[in-house]
Protein backbone atom coordinates (compact mmCIF):
# COMPACT_ATOMS: atom_id res chain seq x y z
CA UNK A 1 26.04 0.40 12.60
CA UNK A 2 26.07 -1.27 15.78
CA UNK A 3 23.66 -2.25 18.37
CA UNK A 4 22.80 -3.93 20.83
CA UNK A 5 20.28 -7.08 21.45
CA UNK A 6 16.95 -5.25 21.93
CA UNK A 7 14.37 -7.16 19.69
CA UNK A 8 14.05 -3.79 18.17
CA UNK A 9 17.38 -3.47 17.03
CA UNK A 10 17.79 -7.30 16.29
CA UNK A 11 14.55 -6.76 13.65
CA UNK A 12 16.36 -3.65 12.38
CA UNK A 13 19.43 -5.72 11.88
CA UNK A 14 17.71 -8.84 9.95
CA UNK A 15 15.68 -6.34 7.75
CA UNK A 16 18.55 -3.96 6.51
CA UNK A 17 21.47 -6.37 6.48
CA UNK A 18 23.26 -2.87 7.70
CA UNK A 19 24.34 -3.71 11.01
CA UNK A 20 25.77 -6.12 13.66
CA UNK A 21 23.69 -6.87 16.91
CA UNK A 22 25.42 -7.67 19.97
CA UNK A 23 24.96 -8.27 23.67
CA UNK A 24 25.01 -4.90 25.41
CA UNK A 25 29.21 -4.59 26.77
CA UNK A 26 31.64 -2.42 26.07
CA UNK A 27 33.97 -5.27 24.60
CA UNK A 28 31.49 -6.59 22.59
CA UNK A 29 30.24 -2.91 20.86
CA UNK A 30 34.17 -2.69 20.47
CA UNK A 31 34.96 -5.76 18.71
CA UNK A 32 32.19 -4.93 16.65
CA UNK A 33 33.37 -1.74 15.46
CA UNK A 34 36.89 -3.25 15.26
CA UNK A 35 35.16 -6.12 12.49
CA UNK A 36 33.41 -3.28 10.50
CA UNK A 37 36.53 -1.22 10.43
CA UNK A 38 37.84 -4.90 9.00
CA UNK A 39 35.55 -4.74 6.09
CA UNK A 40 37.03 -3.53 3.10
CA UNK A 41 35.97 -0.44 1.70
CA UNK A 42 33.11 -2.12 -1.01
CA UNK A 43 31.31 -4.17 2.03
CA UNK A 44 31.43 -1.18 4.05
CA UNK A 45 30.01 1.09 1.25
CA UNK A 46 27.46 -1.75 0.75
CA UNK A 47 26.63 -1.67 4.69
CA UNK A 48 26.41 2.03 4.14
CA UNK A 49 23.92 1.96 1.11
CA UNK A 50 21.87 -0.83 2.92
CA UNK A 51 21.34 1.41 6.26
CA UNK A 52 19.87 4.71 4.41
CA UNK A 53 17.80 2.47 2.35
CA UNK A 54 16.54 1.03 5.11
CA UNK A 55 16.06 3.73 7.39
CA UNK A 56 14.58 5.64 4.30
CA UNK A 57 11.85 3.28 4.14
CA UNK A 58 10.93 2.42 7.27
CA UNK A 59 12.14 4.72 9.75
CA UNK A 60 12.44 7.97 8.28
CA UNK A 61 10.33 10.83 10.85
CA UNK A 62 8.53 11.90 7.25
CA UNK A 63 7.58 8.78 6.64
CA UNK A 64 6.48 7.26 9.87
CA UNK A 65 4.51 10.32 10.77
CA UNK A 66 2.30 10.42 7.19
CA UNK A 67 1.89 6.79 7.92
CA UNK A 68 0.58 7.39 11.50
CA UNK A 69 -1.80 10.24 10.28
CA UNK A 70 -3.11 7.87 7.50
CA UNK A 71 -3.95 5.29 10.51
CA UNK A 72 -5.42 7.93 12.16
CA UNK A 73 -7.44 9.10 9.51
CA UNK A 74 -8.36 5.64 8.58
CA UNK A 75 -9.87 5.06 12.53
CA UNK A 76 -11.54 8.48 12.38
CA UNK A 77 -13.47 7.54 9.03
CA UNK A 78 -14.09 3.66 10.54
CA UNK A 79 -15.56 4.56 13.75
CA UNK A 80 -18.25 7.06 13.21
């Protein structure tokens, strides 16, 4: 994956290892794509593995919703 410098993305880029952060241009998104299609196939595959881990467990829809409701929940229960 590739993205740009957002502190989002740059925390989403330390934590899964599964992506290259750059400065939001057009040449730098492209020599970024150009050094992933570099890889060879195992570091890709490795990239690959490392992004749906990641974005299995901490930004999957499923999963950030049940832990929302469980905050929710948790305030509810706290503040009455």
């Amino acid at each position: 994956m590739v993205c740009n410098d957002n502190p989002d993305q740059q925390q989403v880029t330390r934590q899964s290892g599964a992506s290259i952060c750059v400065p939001y241009t057009a040449k730098d998104f492209a020599d970024a794509v150009i050094k992933i299609l570099s890889l060879d196939e195992s570091d890709r595959n490795e990239m690959i593995k490392k992004g749906k881990d990641y974005v299995t467990q901490f930004r999957d829809y499923r999963k950030i919703s049940y832990d929302l409701a469980k905050t929710y929940k948790e305030i509810s229960l706290n503040s009455g």
